[in-house]
Protein backbone atom coordinates (compact mmCIF):
# COMPACT_ATOMS: atom_id res chain seq x y z
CA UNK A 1 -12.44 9.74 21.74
CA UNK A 2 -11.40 6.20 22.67
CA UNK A 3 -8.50 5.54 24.73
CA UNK A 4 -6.73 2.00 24.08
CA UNK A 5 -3.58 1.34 26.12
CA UNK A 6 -1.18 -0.86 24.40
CA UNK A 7 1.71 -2.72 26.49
CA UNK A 8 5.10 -2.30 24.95
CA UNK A 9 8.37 -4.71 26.09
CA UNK A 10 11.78 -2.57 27.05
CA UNK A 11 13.02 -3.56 23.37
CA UNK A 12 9.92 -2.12 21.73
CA UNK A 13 10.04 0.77 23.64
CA UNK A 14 13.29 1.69 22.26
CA UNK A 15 12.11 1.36 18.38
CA UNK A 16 8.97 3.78 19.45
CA UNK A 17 11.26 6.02 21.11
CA UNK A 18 13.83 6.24 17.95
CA UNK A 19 11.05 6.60 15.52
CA UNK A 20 9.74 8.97 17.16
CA UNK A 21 13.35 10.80 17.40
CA UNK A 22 12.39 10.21 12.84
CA UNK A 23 8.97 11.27 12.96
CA UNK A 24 9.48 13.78 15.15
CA UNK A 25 5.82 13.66 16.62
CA UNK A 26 4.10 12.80 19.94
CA UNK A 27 4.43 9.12 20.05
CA UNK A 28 0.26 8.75 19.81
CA UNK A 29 0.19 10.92 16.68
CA UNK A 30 3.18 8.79 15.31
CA UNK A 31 1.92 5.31 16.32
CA UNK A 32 -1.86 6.14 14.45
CA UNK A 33 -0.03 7.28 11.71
CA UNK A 34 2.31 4.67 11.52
CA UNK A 35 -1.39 1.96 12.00
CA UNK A 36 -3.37 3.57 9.72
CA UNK A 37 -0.75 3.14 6.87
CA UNK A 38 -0.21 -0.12 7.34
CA UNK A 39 -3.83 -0.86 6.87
CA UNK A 40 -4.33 1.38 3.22
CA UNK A 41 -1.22 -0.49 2.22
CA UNK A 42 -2.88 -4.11 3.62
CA UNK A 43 -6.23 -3.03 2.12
CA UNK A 44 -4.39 -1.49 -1.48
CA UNK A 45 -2.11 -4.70 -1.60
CA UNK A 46 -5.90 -6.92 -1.22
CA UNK A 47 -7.24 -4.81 -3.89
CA UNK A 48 -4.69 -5.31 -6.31
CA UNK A 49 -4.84 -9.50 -5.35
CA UNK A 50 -8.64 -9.24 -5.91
CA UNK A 51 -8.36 -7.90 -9.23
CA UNK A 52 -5.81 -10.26 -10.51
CA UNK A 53 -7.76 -13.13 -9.47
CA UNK A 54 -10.79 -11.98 -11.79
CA UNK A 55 -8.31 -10.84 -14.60
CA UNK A 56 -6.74 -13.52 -17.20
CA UNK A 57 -3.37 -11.43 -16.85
CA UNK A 58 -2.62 -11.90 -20.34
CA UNK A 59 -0.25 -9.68 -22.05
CA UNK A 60 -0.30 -8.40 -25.68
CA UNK A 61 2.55 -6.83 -27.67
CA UNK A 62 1.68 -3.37 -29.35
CA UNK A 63 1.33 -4.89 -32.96
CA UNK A 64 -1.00 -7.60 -31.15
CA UNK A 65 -2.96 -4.66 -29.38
CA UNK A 66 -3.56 -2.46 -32.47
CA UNK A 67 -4.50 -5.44 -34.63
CA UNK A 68 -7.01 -6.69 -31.68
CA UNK A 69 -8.56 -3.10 -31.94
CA UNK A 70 -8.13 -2.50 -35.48
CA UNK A 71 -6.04 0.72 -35.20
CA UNK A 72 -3.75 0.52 -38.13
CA UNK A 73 -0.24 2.06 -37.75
CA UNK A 74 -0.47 5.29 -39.96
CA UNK A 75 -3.16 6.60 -37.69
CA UNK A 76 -0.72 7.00 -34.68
């Protein structure tokens, strides 16, 4: 296992130490947890851009949507 050692300022410190008082974890566990969220939520939130970019994003109402696929109304 790596070790990295991270330098915190006095203010910092105090956030880690009330998290951790929330988490209530050994500050190591907490802070991997807490770093390994953030980057699923950066990677989900890049996803999610991705796809719109290669998507037209157009809507369509349900009439629209049943017409497009020629469901007809009765058969709901």
């Amino acid at each position: 296992m790596t070790l990295i050692n991270i330098r915190f300022n006095k203010e910092q410190i105090k956030v880690i130490d009330e998290l951790q008082k929330v988490y209530n974890m050994p500050v190591s566990t907490m802070l991997k947890q807490i770093i390994f969220e953030k980057i699923e939520d950066d990677y989900d939130i890049q996803v999610v851009k991705n796809y719109e970019k290669k998507t037209t994003n157009k809507t369509y109402s349900f009439d629209e949507y049943i017409k497009r696929y020629g469901i007809r109304k009765d058969e709901l």
